[in-house]
Protein backbone atom coordinates (compact mmCIF):
# COMPACT_ATOMS: atom_id res chain seq x y z
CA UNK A 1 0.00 0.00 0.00
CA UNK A 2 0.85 3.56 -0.58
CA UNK A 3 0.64 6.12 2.57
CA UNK A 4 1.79 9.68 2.82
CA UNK A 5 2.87 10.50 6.60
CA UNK A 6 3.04 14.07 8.19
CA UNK A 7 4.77 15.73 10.87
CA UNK A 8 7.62 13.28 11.22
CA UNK A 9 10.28 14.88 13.25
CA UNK A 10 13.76 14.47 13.49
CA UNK A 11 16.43 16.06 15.53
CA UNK A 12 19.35 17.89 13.87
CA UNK A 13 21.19 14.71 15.22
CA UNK A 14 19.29 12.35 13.75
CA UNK A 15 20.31 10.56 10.19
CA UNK A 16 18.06 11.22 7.66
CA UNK A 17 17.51 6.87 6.92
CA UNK A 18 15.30 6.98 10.43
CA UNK A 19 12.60 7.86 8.58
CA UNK A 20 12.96 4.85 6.80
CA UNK A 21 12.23 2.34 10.08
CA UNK A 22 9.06 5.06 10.98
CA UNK A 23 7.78 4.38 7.38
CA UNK A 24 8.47 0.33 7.97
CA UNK A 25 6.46 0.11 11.25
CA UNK A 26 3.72 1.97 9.45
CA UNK A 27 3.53 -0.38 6.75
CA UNK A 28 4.22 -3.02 9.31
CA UNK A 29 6.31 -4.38 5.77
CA UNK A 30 9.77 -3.32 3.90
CA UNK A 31 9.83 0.15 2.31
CA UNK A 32 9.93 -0.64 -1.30
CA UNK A 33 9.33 3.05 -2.78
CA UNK A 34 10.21 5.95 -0.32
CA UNK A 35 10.20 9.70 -1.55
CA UNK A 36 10.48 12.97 0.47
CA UNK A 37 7.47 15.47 -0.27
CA UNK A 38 8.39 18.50 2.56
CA UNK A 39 11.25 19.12 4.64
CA UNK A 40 11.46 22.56 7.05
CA UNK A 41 13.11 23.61 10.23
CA UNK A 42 10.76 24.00 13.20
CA UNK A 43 13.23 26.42 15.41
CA UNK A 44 10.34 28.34 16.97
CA UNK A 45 11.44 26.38 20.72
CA UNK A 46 15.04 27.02 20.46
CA UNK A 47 16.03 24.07 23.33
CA UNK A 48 13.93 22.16 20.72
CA UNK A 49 14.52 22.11 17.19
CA UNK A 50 13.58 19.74 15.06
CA UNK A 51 13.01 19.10 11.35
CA UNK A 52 9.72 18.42 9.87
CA UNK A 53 8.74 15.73 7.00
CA UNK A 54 6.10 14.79 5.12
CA UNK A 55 7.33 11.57 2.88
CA UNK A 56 5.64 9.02 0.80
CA UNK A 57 6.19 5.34 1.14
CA UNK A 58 5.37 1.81 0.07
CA UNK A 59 6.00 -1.50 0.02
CA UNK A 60 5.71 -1.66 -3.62
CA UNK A 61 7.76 -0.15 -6.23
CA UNK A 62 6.55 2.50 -8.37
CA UNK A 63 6.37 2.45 -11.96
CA UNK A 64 7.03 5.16 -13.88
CA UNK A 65 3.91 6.65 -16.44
CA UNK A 66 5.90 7.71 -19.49
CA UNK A 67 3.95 10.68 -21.39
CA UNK A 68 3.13 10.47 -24.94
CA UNK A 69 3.25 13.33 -27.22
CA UNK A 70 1.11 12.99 -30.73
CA UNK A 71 3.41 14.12 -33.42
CA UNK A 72 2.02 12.89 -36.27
CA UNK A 73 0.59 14.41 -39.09
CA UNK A 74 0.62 18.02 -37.60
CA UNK A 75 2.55 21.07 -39.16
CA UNK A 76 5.76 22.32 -37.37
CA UNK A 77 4.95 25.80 -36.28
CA UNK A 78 7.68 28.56 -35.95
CA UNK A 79 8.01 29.72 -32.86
CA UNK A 80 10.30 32.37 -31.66
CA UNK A 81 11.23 32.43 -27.92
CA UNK A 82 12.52 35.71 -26.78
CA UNK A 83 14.87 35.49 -23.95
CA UNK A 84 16.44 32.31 -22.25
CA UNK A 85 15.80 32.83 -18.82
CA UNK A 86 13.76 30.53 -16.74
CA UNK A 87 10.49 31.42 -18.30
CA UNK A 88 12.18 30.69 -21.83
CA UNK A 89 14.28 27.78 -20.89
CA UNK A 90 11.08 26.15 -19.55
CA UNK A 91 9.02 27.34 -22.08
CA UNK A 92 11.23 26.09 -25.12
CA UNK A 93 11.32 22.49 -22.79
CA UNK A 94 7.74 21.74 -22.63
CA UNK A 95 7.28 23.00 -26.44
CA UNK A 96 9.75 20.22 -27.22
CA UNK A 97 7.94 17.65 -25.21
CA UNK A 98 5.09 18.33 -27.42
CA UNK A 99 7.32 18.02 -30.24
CA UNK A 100 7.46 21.85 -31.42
CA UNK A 101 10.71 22.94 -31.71
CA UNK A 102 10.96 26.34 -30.97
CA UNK A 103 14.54 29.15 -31.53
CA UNK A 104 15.32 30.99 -28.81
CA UNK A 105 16.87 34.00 -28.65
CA UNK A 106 19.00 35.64 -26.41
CA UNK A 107 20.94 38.71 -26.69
CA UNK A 108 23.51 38.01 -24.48
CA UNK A 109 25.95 34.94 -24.06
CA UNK A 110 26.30 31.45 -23.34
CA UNK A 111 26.33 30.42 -19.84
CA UNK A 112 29.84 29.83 -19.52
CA UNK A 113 31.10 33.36 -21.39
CA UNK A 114 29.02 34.95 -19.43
CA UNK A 115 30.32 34.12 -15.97
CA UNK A 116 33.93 35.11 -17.30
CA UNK A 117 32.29 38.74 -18.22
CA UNK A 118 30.32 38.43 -14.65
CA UNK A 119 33.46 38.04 -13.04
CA UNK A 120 35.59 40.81 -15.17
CA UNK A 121 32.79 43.01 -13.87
CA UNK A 122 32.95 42.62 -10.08
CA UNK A 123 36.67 42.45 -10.21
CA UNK A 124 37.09 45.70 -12.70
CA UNK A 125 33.95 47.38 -12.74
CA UNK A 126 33.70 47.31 -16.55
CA UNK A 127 30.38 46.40 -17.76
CA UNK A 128 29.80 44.45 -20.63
CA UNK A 129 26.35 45.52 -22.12
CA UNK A 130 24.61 42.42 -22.94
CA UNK A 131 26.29 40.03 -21.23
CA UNK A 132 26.09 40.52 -17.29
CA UNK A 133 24.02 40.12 -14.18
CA UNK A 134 21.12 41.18 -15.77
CA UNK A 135 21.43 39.32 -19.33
CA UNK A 136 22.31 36.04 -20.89
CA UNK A 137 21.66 32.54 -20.57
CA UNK A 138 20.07 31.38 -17.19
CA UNK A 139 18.13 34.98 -16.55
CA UNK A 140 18.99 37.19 -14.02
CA UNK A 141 18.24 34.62 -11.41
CA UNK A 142 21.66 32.64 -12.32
CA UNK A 143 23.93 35.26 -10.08
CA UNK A 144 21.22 35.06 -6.90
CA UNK A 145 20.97 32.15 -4.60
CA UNK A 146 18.79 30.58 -7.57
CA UNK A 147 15.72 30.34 -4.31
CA UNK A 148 13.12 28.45 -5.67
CA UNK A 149 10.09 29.14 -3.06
CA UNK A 150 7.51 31.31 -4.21
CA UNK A 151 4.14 32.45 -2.81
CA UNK A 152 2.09 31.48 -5.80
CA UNK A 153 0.01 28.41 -5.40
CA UNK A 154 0.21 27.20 -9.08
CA UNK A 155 0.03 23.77 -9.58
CA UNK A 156 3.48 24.08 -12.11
CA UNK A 157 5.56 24.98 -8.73
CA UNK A 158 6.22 21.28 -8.23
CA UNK A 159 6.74 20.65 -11.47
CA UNK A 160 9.25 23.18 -11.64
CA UNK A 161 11.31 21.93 -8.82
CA UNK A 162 11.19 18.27 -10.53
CA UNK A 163 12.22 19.66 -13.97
CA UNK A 164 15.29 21.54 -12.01
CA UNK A 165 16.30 17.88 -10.54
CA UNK A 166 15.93 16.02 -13.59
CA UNK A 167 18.68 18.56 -15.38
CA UNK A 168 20.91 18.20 -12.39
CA UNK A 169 19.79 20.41 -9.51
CA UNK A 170 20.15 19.02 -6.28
CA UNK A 171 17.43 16.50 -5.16
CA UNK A 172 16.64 18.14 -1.66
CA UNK A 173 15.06 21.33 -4.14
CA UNK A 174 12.06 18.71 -4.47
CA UNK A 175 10.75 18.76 -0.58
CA UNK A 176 12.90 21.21 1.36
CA UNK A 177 10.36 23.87 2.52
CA UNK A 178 12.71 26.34 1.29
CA UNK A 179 14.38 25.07 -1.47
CA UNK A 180 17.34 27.13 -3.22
CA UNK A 181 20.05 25.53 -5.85
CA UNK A 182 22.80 28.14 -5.51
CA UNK A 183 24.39 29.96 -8.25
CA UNK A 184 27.42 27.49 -8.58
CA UNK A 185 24.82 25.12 -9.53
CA UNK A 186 22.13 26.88 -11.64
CA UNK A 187 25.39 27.68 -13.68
CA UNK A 188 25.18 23.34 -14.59
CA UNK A 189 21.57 22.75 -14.94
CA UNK A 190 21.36 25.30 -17.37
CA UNK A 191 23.72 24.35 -19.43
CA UNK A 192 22.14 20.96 -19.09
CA UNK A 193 19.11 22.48 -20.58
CA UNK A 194 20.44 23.80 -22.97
CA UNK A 195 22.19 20.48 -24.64
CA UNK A 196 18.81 19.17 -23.92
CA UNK A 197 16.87 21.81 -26.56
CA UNK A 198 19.46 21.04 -28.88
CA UNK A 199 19.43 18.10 -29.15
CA UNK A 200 15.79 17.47 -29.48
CA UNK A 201 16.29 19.91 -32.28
CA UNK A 202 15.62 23.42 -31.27
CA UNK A 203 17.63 26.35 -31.77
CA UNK A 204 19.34 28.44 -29.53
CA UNK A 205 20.89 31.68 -30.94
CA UNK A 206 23.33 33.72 -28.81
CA UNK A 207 24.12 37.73 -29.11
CA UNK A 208 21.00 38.13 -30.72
CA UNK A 209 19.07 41.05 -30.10
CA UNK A 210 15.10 40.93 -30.91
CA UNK A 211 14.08 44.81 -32.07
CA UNK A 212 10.37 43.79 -33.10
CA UNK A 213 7.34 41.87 -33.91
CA UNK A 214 5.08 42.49 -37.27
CA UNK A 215 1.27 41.61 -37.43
CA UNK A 216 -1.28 41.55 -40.45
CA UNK A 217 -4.56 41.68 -39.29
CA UNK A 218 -3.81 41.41 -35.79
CA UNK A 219 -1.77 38.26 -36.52
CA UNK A 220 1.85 37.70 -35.85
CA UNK A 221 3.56 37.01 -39.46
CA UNK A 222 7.42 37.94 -38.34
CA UNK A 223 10.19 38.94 -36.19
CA UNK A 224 13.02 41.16 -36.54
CA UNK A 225 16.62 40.07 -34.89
CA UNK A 226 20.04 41.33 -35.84
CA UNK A 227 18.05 43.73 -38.14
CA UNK A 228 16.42 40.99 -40.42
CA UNK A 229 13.06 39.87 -40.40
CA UNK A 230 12.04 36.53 -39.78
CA UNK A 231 9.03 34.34 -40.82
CA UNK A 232 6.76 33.38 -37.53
CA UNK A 233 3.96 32.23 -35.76
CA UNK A 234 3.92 32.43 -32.17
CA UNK A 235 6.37 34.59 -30.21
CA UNK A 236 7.00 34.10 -26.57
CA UNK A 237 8.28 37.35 -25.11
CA UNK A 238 9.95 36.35 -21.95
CA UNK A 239 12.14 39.14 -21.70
CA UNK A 240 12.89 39.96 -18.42
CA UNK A 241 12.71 42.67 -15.82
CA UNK A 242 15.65 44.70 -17.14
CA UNK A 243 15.39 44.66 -20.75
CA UNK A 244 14.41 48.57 -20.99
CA UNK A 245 15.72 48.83 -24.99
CA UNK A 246 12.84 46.24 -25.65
CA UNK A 247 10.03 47.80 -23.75
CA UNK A 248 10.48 51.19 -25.52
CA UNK A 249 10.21 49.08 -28.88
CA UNK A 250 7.41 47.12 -28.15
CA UNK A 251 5.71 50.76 -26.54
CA UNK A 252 6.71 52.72 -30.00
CA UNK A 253 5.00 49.54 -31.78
CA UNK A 254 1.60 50.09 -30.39
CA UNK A 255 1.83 47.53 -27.93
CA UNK A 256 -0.49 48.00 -24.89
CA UNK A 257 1.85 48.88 -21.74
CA UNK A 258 1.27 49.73 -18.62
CA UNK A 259 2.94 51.26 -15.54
CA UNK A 260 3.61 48.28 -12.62
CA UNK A 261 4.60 49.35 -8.98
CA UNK A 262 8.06 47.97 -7.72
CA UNK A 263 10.00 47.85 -4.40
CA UNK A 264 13.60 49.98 -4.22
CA UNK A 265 16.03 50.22 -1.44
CA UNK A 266 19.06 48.85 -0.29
CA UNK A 267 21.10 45.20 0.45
CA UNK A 268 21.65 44.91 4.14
CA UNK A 269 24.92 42.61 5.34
CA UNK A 270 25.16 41.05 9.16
CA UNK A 271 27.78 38.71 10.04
CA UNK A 272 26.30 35.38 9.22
CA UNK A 273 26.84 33.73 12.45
CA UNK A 274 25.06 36.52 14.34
CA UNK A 275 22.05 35.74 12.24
CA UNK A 276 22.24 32.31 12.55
CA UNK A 277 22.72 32.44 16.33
CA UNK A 278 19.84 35.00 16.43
CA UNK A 279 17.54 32.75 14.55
CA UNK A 280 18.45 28.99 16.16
CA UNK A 281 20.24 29.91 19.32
CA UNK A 282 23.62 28.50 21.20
CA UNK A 283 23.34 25.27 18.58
CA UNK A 284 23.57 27.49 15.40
CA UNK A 285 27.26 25.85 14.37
CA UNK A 286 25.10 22.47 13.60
CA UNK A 287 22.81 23.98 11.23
CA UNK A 288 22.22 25.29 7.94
CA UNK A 289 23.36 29.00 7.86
CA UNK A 290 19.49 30.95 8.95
CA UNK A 291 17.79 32.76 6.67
CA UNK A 292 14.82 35.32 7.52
CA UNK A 293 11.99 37.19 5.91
CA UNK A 294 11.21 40.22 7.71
CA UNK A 295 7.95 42.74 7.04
CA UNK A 296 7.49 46.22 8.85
CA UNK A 297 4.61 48.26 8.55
CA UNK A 298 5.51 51.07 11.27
CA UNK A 299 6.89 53.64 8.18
CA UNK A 300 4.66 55.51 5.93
CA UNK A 301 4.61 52.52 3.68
CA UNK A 302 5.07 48.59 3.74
CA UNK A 303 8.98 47.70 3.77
CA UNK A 304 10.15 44.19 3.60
CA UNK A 305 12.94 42.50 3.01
CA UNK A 306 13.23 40.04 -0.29
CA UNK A 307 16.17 37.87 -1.54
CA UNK A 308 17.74 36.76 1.48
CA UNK A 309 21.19 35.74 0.44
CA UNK A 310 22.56 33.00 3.50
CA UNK A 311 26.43 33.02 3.66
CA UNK A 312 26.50 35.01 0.35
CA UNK A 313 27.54 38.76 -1.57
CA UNK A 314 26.62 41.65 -2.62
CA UNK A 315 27.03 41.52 -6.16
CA UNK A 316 27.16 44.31 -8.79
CA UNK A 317 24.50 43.81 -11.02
CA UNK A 318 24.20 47.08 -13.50
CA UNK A 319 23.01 46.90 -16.64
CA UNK A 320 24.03 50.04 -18.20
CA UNK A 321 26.85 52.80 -18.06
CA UNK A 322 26.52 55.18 -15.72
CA UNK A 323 24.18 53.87 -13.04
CA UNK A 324 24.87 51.52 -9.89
CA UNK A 325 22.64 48.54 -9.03
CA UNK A 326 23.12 45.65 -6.67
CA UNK A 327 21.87 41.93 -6.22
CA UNK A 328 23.00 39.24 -3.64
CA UNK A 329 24.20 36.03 -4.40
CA UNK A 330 24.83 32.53 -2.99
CA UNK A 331 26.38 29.73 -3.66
CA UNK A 332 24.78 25.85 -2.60
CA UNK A 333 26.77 26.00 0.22
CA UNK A 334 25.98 29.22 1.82
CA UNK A 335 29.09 29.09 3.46
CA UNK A 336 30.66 32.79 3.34
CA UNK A 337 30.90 35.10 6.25
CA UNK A 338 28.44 37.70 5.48
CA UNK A 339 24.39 37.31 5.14
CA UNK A 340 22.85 39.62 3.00
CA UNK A 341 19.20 40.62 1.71
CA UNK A 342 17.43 43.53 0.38
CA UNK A 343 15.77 45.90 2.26
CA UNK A 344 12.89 47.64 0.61
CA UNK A 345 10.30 49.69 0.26
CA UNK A 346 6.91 50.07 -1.74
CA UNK A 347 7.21 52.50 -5.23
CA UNK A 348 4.11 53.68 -6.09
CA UNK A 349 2.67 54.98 -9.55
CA UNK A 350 2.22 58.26 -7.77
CA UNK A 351 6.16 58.55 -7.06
CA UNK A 352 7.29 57.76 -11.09
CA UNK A 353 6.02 61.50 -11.67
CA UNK A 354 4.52 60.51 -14.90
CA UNK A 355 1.57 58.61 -16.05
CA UNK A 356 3.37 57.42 -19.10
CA UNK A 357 4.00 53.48 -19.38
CA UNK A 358 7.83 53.55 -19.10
CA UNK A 359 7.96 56.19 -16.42
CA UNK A 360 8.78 53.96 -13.84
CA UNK A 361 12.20 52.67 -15.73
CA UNK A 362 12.85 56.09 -15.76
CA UNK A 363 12.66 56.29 -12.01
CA UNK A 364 14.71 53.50 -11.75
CA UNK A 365 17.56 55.26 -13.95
CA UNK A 366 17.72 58.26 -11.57
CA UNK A 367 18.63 56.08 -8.84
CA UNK A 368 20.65 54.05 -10.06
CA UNK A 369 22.29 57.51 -11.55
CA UNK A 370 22.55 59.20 -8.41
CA UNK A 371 23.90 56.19 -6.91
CA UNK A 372 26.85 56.05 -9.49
CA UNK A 373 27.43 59.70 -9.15
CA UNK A 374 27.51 60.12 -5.34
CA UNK A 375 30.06 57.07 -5.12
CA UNK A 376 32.40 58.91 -7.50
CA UNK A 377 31.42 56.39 -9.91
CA UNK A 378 33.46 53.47 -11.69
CA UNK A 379 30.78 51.87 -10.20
CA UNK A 380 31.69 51.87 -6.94
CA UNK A 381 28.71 51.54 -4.60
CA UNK A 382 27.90 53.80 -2.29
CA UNK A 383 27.26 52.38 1.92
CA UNK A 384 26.66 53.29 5.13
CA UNK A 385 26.80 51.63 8.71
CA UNK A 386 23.23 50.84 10.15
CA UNK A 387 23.52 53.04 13.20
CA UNK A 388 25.28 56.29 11.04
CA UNK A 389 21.88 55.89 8.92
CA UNK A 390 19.49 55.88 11.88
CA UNK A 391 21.10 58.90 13.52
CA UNK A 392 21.04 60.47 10.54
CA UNK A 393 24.74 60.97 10.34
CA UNK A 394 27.39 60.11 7.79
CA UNK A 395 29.84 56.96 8.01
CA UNK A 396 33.63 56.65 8.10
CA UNK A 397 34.55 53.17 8.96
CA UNK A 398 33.36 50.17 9.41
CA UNK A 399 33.16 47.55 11.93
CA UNK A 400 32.86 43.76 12.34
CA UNK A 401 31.19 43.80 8.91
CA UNK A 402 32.93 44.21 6.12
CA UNK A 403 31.01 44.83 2.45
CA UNK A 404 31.31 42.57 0.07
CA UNK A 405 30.71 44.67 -2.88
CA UNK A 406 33.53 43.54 -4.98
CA UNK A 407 34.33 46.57 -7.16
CA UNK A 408 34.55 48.98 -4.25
CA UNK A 409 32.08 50.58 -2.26
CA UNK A 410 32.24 54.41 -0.94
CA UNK A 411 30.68 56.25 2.34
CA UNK A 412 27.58 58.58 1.29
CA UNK A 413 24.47 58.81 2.87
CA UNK A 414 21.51 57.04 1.57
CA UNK A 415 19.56 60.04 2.04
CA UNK A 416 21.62 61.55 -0.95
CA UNK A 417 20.25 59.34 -3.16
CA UNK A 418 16.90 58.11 -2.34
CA UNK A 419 13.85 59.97 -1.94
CA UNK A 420 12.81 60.66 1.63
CA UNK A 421 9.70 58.42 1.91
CA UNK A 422 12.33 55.93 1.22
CA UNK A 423 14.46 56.11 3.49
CA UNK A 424 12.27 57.84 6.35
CA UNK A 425 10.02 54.35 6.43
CA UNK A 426 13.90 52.52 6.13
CA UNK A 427 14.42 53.67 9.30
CA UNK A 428 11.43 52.84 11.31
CA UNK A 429 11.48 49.55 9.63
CA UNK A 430 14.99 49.07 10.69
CA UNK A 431 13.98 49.29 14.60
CA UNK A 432 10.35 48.03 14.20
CA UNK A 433 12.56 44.91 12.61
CA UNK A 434 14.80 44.59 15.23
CA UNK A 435 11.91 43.35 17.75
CA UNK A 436 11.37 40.61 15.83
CA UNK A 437 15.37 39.63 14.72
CA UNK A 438 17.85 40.69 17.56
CA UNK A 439 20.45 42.43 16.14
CA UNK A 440 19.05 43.41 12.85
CA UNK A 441 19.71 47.14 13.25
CA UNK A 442 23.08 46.43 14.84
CA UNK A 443 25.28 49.81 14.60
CA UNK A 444 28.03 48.10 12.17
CA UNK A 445 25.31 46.13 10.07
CA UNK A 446 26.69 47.74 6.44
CA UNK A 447 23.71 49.22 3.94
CA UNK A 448 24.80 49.04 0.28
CA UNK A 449 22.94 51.20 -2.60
CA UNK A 450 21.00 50.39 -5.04
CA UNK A 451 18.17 47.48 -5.01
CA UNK A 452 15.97 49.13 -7.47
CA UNK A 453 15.67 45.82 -10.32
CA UNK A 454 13.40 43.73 -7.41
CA UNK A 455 10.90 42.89 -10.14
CA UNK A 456 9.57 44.73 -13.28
CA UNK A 457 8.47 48.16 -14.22
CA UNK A 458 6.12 47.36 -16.53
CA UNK A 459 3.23 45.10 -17.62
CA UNK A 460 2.34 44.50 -21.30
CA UNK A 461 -1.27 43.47 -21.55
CA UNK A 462 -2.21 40.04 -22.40
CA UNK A 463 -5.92 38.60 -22.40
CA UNK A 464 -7.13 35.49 -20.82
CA UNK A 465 -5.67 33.07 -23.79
CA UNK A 466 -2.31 34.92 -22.22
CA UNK A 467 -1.55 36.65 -25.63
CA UNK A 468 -0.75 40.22 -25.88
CA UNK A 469 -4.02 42.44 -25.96
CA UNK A 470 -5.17 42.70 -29.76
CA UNK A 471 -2.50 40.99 -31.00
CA UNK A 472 -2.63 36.75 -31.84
CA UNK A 473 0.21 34.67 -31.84
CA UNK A 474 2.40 37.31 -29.54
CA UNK A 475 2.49 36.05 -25.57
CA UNK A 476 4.16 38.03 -23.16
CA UNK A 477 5.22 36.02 -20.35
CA UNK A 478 7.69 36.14 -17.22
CA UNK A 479 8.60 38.31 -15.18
CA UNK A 480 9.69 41.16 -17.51
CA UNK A 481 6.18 40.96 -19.06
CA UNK A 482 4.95 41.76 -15.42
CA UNK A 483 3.36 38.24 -14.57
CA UNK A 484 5.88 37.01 -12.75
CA UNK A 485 8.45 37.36 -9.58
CA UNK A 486 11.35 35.18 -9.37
CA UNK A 487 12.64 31.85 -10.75
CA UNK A 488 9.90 29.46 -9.26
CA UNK A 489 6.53 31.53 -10.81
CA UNK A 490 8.93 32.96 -14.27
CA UNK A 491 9.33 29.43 -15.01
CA UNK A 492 5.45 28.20 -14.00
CA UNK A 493 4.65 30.81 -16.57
CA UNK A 494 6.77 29.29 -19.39
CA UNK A 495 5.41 26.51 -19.05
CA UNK A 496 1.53 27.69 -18.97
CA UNK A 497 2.26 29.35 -22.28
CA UNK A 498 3.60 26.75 -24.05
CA UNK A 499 0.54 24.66 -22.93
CA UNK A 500 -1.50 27.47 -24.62
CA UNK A 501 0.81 27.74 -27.60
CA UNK A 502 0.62 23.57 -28.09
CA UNK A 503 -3.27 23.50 -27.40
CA UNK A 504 -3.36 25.14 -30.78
CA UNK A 505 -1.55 22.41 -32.95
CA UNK A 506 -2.28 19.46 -31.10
């Protein structure tokens, strides 16, 4: 028989295979088929911490259900993919397990080239355009702690995580209630992906940059990359949250755009070990470095923090000349000295000064700007100690923490930079937040500036068959398209589009 057990709880001590002899005196037989669903920490009783699983077992072995794809008989459509981030990656994936084989296209670089221009950056400080933190193979998300939990309830999520195993993630991403692959690995999957499309026998074209789509009678006919048009039939636009070059072509081509609020503030860095300590007591040292997700609503507006970064970096993560932005990072082992997340706060429509749709990149530009130009640029990032900030006064050294903003990091007040409903609600957040996380607003804790690319500026319009408003055959889709936030729910939405893009062929 099959049975799915709850609330089994282990202590940090405790090997991992006891589950197996709870499972066998359930089944009162020998565990045949055995698969963790859940895994989470329970540290709310300190003297007490346990882990909590939910597993399925049996005393039969499970067969695999292959799926079945009907190819025959049905005409190959040409689809374009735009953008091979998760959303594309998984999009192009399930397309090919219908048998349509799609092109993607992606402006900036292979995987592998890209991490040698990634690193060239945060040792140098010289950006290469289309080929950074922001673009090329693996999205964004590849420099972050690739975290895979999301507060979406699809039904995809778990599909997701399994598709992630399958091309070589770790298997723990599966059940663990927080599940994260780390950047060294997301770097392997994805190419593992990759070989994957192409060798099913779709295309994957690098340092290719998509300028625009043409319709005839509302239909998509073609695509324009490199300059030259292309014939087509469906076009996936999963172009993420920082491609601004494409959203002012796809505005100046009538597409229907709208303005989409954001968050924007700054990374925050503790010493790891006083996190962990804070979070799981005297015993930290036998855990997993702690993580935390912190929300404050004793400012003017909602501030939260987002992208908690274990026993990671700050990383720079600019897109453009001229303007400074920052991301965090972690490898699968969470295992450096610093934690670090993003603190921010709510932008509203009413702050962009504008009502037109690409008003609120524009906001993000002046940031970023004044961040690059108050550092003394080179993009240096500008920071400031915790307790400097909440006096109101400006920094000169720092203490036990130490930035780890690779391409150097200069003392300026975050008050020069970002507007005061910004930073006034920073502040009460920062003690409000300290109630709830001894130690949060410790005096050295180090503030680094900019987080203003937390999700996208824009939405372009799509109708409930998820293709753009009065346009068939064109699907925005992701989280630069404004439907999605992070790896987990960018990918869920790749693969509900290319459900909608098969239904039509098959």
């Amino acid at each position: 028989m099959f049975l799915t057990l709850t609330d089994l709880r282990l202590k940090p001590s405790q090997p991992e295979k006891t589950l197996l002899s709870l499972c066998e005196k359930k089944l009162r037989a020998p565990v045949r088929h055995f698969k963790i669903l859940k895994k989470s920490l329970d540290a709310r009783d300190k003297n007490d911490i346990r882990w909590v699983y939910t597993v399925e077992c049996s005393d039969r072995a499970q067969k695999p259900v292959p799926r079945v794809f009907d190819k025959i008989g049905k005409p190959m459509p040409r689809v374009y993919i735009i953008g091979a981030g998760p959303c594309g990656l998984f999009a192009a994936i399930r397309l090919i397990e219908h048998g349509i084989r799609p092109v993607l296209i992606e402006r900036g670089k292979p995987v592998e080239e890209r991490m040698k221009d990634v690193e060239s950056f945060r040792a140098t400080g010289k950006l290469v355009s289309d080929s950074n933190v922001q673009f090329g193979e693996g999205g964004a998300g590849t420099f972050s702690d690739g975290k895979l939990f999301t507060q979406t309830k699809s039904p995809l999520n778990r599909e997701v995580l399994e598709t992630f195993v399958r091309f070589g993630a770790p298997e723990e991403i599966a059940y663990l209630g927080k599940p994260h692959i780390g950047s060294d690995n997301l770097v392997k999957v994805v190419c593992n992906m990759r070989e994957y499309i192409v060798r099913e026998g779709g295309r994957i074209r690098f340092s290719s940059l998509f300028t625009g789509a043409e319709t005839r009678d509302g239909k998509l006919v073609s695509v324009t990359v490199n300059g030259v048009k292309e014939d087509a039939d469906e076009l996936v636009l999963a172009i993420g949250h920082s491609a601004r070059d494409t959203f002012e072509n796809l505005f100046g081509s009538g597409f229907l755009l709208e303005q989409k609020e954001f968050a924007a503030g700054v990374r925050i860095e503790h010493l790891q070990s006083k996190i962990s300590k804070a979070q799981y007591g005297a015993g930290y040292s036998a855990l997993p470095a702690a993580d935390y997700k912190l929300v404050s609503h004793a400012g003017e507006r909602a501030a939260f923090t987002f992208c908690m970064c274990p026993g990671g970096e700050v990383i720079p993560s600019a897109s453009e000349e001229g303007g400074v932005v920052t991301n965090g990072m972690s490898n699968f082992a969470r295992d450096k000295r610093n934690a670090n997340s993003a603190l921010v706060v709510q932008v509203r429509k009413e702050d962009f000064g504008s009502e037109h749709p690409l008003a609120g990149v524009e906001w993000q530009r002046r940031i970023e700007r004044a961040a690059y130009s108050a550092a003394g640029g080179n993009m240096k990032a500008p920071v400031q100690l915790v307790g400097d900030f909440l006096a109101n006064k400006e920094s000169y050294y720092f203490g036990e923490v130490k930035p780890t903003y690779s391409v150097g990091t200069s003392f300026v007040p975050m008050r020069a930079i970002l507007p005061p409903v910004i930073t006034d609600t920073l502040r009460a957040a920062l003690v409000d937040m300290n109630y709830r996380l001894s130690g949060f607003s410790a005096f050295d804790a180090v503030l680094t500036g900019v987080e203003t690319r937390t999700s996208s500026p824009i939405r372009i319009l799509r109708d409930d068959t998820l293709q753009a408003a009065g346009r068939t055959g064109i699907y925005p889709c992701g989280e630069g398209a404004g439907y999605a936030g992070g790896i987990t729910s960018s990918a869920a939405d790749g693969l509900r589009v290319a459900e909608a893009i098969a239904r039509k062929y098959f």
